[in-house]
Protein backbone atom coordinates (compact mmCIF):
# COMPACT_ATOMS: atom_id res chain seq x y z
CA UNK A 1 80.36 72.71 107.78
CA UNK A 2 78.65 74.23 104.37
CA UNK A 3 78.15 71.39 101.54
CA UNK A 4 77.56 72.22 97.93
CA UNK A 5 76.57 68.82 96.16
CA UNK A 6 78.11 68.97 92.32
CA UNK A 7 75.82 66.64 90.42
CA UNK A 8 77.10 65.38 87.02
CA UNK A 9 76.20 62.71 84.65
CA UNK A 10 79.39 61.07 85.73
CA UNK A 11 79.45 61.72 89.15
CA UNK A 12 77.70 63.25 92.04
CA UNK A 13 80.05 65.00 94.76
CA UNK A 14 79.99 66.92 98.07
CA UNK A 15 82.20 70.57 98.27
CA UNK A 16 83.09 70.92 101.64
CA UNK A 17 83.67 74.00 103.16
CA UNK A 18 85.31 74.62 106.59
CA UNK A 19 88.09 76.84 108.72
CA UNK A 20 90.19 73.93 109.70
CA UNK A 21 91.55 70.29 108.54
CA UNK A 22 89.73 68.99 111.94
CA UNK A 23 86.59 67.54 109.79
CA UNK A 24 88.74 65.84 107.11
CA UNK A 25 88.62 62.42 108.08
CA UNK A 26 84.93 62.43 108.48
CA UNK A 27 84.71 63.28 105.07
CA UNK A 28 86.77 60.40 104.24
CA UNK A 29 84.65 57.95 106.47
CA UNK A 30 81.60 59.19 104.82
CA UNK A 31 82.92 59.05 100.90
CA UNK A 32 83.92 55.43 102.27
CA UNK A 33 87.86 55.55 101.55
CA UNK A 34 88.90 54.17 104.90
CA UNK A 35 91.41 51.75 104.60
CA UNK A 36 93.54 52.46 101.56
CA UNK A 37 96.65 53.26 100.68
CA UNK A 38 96.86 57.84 100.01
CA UNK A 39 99.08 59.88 98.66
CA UNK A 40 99.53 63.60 99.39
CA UNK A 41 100.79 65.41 96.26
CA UNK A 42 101.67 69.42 96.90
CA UNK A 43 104.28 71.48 95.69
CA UNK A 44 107.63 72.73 97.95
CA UNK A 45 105.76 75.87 99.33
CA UNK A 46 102.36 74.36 100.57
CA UNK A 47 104.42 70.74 101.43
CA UNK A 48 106.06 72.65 104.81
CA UNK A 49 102.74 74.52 105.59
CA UNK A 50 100.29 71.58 105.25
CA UNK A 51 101.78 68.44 104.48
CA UNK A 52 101.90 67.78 108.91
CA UNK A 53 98.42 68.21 110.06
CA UNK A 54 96.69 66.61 107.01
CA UNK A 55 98.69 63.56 106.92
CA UNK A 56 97.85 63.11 110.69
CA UNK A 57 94.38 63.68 109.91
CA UNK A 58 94.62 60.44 106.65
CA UNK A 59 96.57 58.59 109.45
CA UNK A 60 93.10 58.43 111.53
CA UNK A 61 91.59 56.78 108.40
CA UNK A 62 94.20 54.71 106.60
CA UNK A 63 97.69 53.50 108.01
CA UNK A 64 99.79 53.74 104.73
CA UNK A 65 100.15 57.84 103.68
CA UNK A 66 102.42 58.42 101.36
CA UNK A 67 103.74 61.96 100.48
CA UNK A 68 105.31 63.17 96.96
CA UNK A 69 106.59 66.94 96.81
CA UNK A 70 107.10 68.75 93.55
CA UNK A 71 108.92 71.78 92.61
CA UNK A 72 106.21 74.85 92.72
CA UNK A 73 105.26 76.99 89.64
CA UNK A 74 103.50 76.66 86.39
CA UNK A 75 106.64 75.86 84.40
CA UNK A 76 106.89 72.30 85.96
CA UNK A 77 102.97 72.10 84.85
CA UNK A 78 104.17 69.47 81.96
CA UNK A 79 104.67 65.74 81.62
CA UNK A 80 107.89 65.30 83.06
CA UNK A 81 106.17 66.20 86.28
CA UNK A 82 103.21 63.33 85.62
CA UNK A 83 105.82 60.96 84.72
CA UNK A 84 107.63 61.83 88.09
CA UNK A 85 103.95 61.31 89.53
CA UNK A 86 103.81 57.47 87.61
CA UNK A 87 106.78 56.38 88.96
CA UNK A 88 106.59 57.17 92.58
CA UNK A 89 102.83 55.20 92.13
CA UNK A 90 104.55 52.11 90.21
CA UNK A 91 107.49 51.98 93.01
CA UNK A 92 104.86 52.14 95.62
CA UNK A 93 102.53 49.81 94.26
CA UNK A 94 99.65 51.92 93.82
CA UNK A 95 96.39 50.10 92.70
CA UNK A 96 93.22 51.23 91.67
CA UNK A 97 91.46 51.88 95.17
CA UNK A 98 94.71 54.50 95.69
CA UNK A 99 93.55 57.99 96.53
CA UNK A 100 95.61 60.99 95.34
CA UNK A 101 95.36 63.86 97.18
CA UNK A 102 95.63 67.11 95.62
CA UNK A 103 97.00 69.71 98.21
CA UNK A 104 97.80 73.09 97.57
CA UNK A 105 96.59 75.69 93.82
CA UNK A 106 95.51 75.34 90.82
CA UNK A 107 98.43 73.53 89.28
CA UNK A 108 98.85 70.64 91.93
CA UNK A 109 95.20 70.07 91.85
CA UNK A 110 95.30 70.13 88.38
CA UNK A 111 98.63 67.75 87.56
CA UNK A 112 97.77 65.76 90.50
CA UNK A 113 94.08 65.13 89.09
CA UNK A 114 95.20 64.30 85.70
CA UNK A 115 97.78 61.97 87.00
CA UNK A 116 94.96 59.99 88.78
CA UNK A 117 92.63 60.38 85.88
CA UNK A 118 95.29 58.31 83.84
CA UNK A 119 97.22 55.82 85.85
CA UNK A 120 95.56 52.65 85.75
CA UNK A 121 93.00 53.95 83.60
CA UNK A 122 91.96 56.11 86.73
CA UNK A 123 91.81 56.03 90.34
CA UNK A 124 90.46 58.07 93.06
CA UNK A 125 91.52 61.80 93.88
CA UNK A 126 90.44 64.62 96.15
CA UNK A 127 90.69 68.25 95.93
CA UNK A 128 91.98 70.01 99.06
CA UNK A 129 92.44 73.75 97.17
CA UNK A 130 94.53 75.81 99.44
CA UNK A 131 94.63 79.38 97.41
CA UNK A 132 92.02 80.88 96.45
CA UNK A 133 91.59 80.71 92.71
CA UNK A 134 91.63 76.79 93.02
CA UNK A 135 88.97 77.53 96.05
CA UNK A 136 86.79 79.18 93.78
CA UNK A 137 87.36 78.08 90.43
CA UNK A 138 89.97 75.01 89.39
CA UNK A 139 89.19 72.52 92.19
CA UNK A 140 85.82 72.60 91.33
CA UNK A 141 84.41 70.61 88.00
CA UNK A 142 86.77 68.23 87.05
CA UNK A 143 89.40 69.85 84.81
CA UNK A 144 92.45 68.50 84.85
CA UNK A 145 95.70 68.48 82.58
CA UNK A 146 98.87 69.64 81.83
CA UNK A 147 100.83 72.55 79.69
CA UNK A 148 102.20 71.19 76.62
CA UNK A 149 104.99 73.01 74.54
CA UNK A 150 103.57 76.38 74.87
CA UNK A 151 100.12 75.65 74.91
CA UNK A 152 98.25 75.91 78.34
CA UNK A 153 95.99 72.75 79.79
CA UNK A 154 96.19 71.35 75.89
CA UNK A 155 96.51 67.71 77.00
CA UNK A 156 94.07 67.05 79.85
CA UNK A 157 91.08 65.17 81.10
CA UNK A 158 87.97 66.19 82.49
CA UNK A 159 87.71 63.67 86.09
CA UNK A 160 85.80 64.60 88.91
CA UNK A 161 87.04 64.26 92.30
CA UNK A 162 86.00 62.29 95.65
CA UNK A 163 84.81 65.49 97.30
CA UNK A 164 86.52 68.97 97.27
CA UNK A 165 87.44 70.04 100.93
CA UNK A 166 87.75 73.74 101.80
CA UNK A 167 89.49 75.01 104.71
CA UNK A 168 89.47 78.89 104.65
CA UNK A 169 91.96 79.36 107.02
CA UNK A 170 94.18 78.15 104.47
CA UNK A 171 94.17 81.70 102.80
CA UNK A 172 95.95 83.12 105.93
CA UNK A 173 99.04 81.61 104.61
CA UNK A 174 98.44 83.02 101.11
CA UNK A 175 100.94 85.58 99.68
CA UNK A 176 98.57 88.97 99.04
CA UNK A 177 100.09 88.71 95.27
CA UNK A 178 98.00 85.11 95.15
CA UNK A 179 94.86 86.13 96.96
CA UNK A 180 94.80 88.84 94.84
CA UNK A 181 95.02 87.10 91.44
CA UNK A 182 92.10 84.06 93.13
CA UNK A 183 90.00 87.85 93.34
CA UNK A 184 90.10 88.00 89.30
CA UNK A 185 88.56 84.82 89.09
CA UNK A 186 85.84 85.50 91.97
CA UNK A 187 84.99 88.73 89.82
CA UNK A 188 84.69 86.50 86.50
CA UNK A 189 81.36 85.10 88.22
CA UNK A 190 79.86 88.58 89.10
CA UNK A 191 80.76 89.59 85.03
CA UNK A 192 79.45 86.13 83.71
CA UNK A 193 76.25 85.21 86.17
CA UNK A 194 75.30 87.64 88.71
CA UNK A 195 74.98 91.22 88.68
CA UNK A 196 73.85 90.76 92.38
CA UNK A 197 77.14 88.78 93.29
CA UNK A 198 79.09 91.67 91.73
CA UNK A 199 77.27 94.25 93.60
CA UNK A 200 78.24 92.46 96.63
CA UNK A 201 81.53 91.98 95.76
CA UNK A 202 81.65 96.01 95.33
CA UNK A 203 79.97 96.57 98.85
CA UNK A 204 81.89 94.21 101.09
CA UNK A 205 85.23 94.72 98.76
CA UNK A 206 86.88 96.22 102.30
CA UNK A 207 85.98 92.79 104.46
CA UNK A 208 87.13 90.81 101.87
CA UNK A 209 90.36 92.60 101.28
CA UNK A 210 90.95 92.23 105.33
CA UNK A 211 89.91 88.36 104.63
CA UNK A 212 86.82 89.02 107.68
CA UNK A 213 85.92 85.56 107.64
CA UNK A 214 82.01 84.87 107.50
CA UNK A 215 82.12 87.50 103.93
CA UNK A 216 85.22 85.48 102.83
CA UNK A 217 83.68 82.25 103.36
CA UNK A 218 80.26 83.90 101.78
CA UNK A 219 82.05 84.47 99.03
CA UNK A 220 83.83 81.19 98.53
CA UNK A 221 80.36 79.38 98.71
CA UNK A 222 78.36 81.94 96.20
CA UNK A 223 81.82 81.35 93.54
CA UNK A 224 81.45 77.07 94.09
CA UNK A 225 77.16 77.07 93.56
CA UNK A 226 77.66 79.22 90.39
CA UNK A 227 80.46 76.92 89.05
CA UNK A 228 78.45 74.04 90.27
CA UNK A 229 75.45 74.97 88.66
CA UNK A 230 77.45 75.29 85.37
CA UNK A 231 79.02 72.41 85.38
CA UNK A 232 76.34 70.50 86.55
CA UNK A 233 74.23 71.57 83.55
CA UNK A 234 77.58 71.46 80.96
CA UNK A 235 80.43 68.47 82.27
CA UNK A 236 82.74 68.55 79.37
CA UNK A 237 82.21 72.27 77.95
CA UNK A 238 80.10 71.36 75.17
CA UNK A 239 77.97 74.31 75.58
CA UNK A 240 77.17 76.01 78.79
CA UNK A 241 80.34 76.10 80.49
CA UNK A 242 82.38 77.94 77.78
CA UNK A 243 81.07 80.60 79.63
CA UNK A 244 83.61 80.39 82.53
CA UNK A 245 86.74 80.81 80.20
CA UNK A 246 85.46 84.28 80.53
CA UNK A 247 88.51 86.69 80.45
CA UNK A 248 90.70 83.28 79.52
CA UNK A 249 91.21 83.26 75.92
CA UNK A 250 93.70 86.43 75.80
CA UNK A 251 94.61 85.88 79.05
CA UNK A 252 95.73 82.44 78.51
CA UNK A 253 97.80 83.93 75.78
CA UNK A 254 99.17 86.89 77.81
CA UNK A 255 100.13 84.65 80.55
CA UNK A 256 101.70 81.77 77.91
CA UNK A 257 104.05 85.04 75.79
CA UNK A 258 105.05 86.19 79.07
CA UNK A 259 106.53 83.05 80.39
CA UNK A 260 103.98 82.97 82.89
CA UNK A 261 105.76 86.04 84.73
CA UNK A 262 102.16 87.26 85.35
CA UNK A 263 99.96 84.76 87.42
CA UNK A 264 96.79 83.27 86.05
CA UNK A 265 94.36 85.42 87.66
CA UNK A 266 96.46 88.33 87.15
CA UNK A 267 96.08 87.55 82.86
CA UNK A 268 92.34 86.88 83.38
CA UNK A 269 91.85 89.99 84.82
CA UNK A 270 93.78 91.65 82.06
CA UNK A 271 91.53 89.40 79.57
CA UNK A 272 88.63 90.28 81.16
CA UNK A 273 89.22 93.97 80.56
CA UNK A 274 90.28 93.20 76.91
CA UNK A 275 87.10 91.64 75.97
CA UNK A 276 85.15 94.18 78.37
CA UNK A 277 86.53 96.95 75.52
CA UNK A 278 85.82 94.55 72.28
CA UNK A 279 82.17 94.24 73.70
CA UNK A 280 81.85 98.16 74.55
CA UNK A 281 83.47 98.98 71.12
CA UNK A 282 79.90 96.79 69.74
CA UNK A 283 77.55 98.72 72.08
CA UNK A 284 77.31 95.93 73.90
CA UNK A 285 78.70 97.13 77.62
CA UNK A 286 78.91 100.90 78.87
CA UNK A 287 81.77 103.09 79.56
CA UNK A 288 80.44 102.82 83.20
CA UNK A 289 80.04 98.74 83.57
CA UNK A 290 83.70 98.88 81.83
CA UNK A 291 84.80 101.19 84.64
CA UNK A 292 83.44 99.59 87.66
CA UNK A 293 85.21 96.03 86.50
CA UNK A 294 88.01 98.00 85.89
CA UNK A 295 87.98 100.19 89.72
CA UNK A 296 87.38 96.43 91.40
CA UNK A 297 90.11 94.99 89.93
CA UNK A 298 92.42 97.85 90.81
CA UNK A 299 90.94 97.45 94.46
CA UNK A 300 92.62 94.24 94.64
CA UNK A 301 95.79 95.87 92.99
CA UNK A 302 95.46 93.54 89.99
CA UNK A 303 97.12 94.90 86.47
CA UNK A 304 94.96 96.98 84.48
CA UNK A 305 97.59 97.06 81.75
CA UNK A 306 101.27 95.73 80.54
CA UNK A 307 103.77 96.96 78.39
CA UNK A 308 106.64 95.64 76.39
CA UNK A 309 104.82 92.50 75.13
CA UNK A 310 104.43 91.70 71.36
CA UNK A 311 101.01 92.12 70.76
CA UNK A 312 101.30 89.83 67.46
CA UNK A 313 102.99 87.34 69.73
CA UNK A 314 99.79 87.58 71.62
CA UNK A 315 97.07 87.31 68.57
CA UNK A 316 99.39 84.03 67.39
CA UNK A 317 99.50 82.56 70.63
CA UNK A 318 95.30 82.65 70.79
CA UNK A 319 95.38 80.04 68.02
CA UNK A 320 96.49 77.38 70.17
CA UNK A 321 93.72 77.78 72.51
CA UNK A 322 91.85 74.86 73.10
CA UNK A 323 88.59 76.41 72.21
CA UNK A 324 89.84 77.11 68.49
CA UNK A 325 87.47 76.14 66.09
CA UNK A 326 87.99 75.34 62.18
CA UNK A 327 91.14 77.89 63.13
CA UNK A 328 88.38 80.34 64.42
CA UNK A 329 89.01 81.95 67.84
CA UNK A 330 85.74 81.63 70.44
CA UNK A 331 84.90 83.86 73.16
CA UNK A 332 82.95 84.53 75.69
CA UNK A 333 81.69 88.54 75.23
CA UNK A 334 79.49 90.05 77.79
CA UNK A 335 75.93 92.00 77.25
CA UNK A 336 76.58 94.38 80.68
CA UNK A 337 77.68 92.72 84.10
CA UNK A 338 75.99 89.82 84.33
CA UNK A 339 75.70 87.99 81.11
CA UNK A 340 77.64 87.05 78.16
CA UNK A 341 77.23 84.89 75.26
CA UNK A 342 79.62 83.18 73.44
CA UNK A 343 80.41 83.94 69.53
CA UNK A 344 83.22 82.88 67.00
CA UNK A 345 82.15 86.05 64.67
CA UNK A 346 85.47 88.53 65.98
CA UNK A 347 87.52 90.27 62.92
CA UNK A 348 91.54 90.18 63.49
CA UNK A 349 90.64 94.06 64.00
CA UNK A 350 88.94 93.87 66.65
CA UNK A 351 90.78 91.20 68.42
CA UNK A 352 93.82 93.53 67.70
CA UNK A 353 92.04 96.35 69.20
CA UNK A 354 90.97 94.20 72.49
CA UNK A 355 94.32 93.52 72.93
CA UNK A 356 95.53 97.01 72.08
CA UNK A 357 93.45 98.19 75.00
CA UNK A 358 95.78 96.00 78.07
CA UNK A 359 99.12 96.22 76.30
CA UNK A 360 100.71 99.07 75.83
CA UNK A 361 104.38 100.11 74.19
C-alpha cells in the first residue's frame, strides 16, 4: 500500500493507494471510525459496480451501512441533489460521528463532500475516487460544492476528508471516453509543475494508454504528491493553488455553454490549449512546447478543437467564474512546460483570440 500524507492547517490526512477494496477496513480501524453508523453515496453507474464489495468491507467495521444512489451526470450536480442527501440523513438519524462515503468521480465526491461539510455543521467523509480525474485531481484537497444556475462549483466548501482511498483496479471499469478526459487533468501537472513528469508522461504514454499497472499507479502517486504539495502549502486557494485551475477558467466556460455535452477533462484540455496560444501569442511558450501539449492530448484522443459554439457565449460565461476579481478574469498562463504564473492583466482581445484558437465556425 503507497501513502501520501496531505498536511493542512486544518487537517492532516493519509492518500491511500491500492489495486483492491481488500485494505479498506484497515484504513478505517486505523483513522478510528469503527463503530458508527456509514453511508455509501455513488451515482446509478458506479452503485451496481461497487456498491457490493465495499459495503461488505464497512460491514467488518460498523454494523449499520447505509446506501443512497443518485442519478449520474453533472446536471444533477445542484441542490436538489444535497437536499435529497439531507433528508435521507434526517430520516436515518444521522449524527455528527456519521461518515459519508464518497464512491465513484468527481461529482459524487464532490456533492457527497459538501453535503457532509454542511449537515450538522459537518461530519465525517471519505473519498473513495473511482475514475481517474477524481484519482488524480478532485478527491484530493478538500473542494467540495455544487453547480448553481449556470455557474460551476459557485456554492461550495473547502472540507477535507478522513483519508482518500485509491483502488486502481477501479479504472478497469472506466469507459475509455472517462479515462481519457482524467488524462487532461494528469497532463495539467506536467504543464503547471514538472517538466520531468511531462517527459514521462510522453515516454510511457503507450503503458499508460494500455493502463500497465505499476506506470498507471506511478502516475496516480506523482499527480496526488504534486496536488498535495500544493495544497498543503495553499488550503483555501489564496495564493498558491490558483495554479491548478490551470486550463479551467475557459474550460469551465466551454463545458458550462455546452450543457456539459463535453466532459470536464475534455474542456480542460481544450482550456489548456487556449491559454497555451494566449501565452505563445506573448512570447511566453514556443510553437514546439504548444505542439507537444497539443500531440499528448491527441494521444489520448482528447478534442483539440469544437465548432458551432458562441464564442461570446463563452467570453460572458468566464465572468461567473469563481476566480473573478473586481469583474477582472484571473488565469493561470504558463512560461514553457513546467511553470506558470498567475495574472489578471488579459485584454478582451486576447481572451477572444485564446478562445478563437479551440472554437471554430
Amino acid at each position: 500500500m503507497k501513502n501520501i500524507a496531505v498536511v493542512t492547517p486544518t487537517k492532516q490526512y493519509p492518500i491511500l493507494l491500492e489495486q483492491s477494496f481488500d485494505g479498506l477496513a484497515n484504513v478505517i480501524k486505523e483513522q478510528k471510525l469503527s463503530d458508527r453508523k456509514m453511508c455509501i453515496i455513488a451515482d446509478k453507474n458506479v452503485d451496481k459496480l461497487y456498491k457490493e464489495v465495499v459495503k461488505k468491507e464497512l460491514q467488518t467495521v460498523t454494523d449499520e451501512v447505509y446506501c443512497y444512489c443518485f442519478s449520474a451526470g453533472e446536471q444533477h450536480k445542484n441542490l436538489e441533489t444535497i437536499r435529497n442527501f439531507y433528508e435521507f440523513y434526517q430520516q436515518n438519524r444521522f449524527d455528527r460521528k456519521t461518515v459519508i462515503i464518497a464512491l465513484g468521480g468527481g461529482v459524487c465526491g464532490d456533492m457527497a463532500g459538501f453535503s457532509a461539510a454542511t449537515y450538522l455543521r459537518g461530519i465525517p467523509f471519505v473519498q473513495i475516487p473511482t475514475t481517474l480525474l477524481a484519482q488524480v485531481d478532485s478527491s484530493v484537497g478538500g473542494k467540495t460544492g455544487v453547480d448553481f444556475h449556470g455557474a460551476k462549483n459557485n456554492i461550495g466548501a473547502f472540507y477535507q476528508p478522513e483519508f482518500v482511498y485509491i483502488n486502481t483496479s477501479t479504472l478497469k471499469t472506466l469507459p475509455k471516453r472517462e479515462f481519457s478526459a482524467g488524462m487532461a487533468e494528469v497532463i495539467k501537472y506536467g504543464c503547471i509543475l514538472s517538466k520531468d513528469f511531462f517527459q514521462y508522461l510522453q515516454q510511457q504514454k503507450q503503458d499508460i494508454l494500455s493502463m500497465q499497472h505499476d506506470v498507471l499507479s506511478e502516475m496516480i502517486k506523482q499527480c496526488c504528491l504534486l496536488k498535495a504539495d500544493v495544497v498543503s502549502k495553499d488550503e483555501k486557494e489564496s495564493g498558491l493553488r490558483e495554479i491548478l485551475n490551470f486550463g479551467h477558467t475557459i474550460g469551465h466556460a466551454i463545458e458550462t455553454v455546452l450543457d456539459f455535452q463535453l466532459l470536464h477533462g475534455e474542456c480542460v484540455g481544450l482550456g489548456m490549449l487556449a491559454v497555451l496560444e494566449l501565452a505563445r501569442e506573448r512570447g511566453q511558450v514556443t510553437e514546439q512546447e504548444l505542439k507537444k501539449v497539443q500531440e499528448l492530448l491527441a494521444y489520448f484522443e482528447l478534442p483539440l478543437s469544437i465548432n458551432q459554439v458562441s464564442k461570446e457565449r463563452i467570453y460572458q460565461q468566464m465572468f461567473l467564474d469563481k476566480k473573478v476579481k473586481q469583474n477582472k478574469i484571473r488565469f493561470v498562463l504558463p512560461k514553457g512546460i513546467g511553470e506558470v504564473y498567475t495574472t489578471s492583466e488579459v485584454s478582451e482581445n486576447e481572451i477572444m483570440k485564446a478562445i478563437d484558437f479551440v472554437v471554430k465556425i
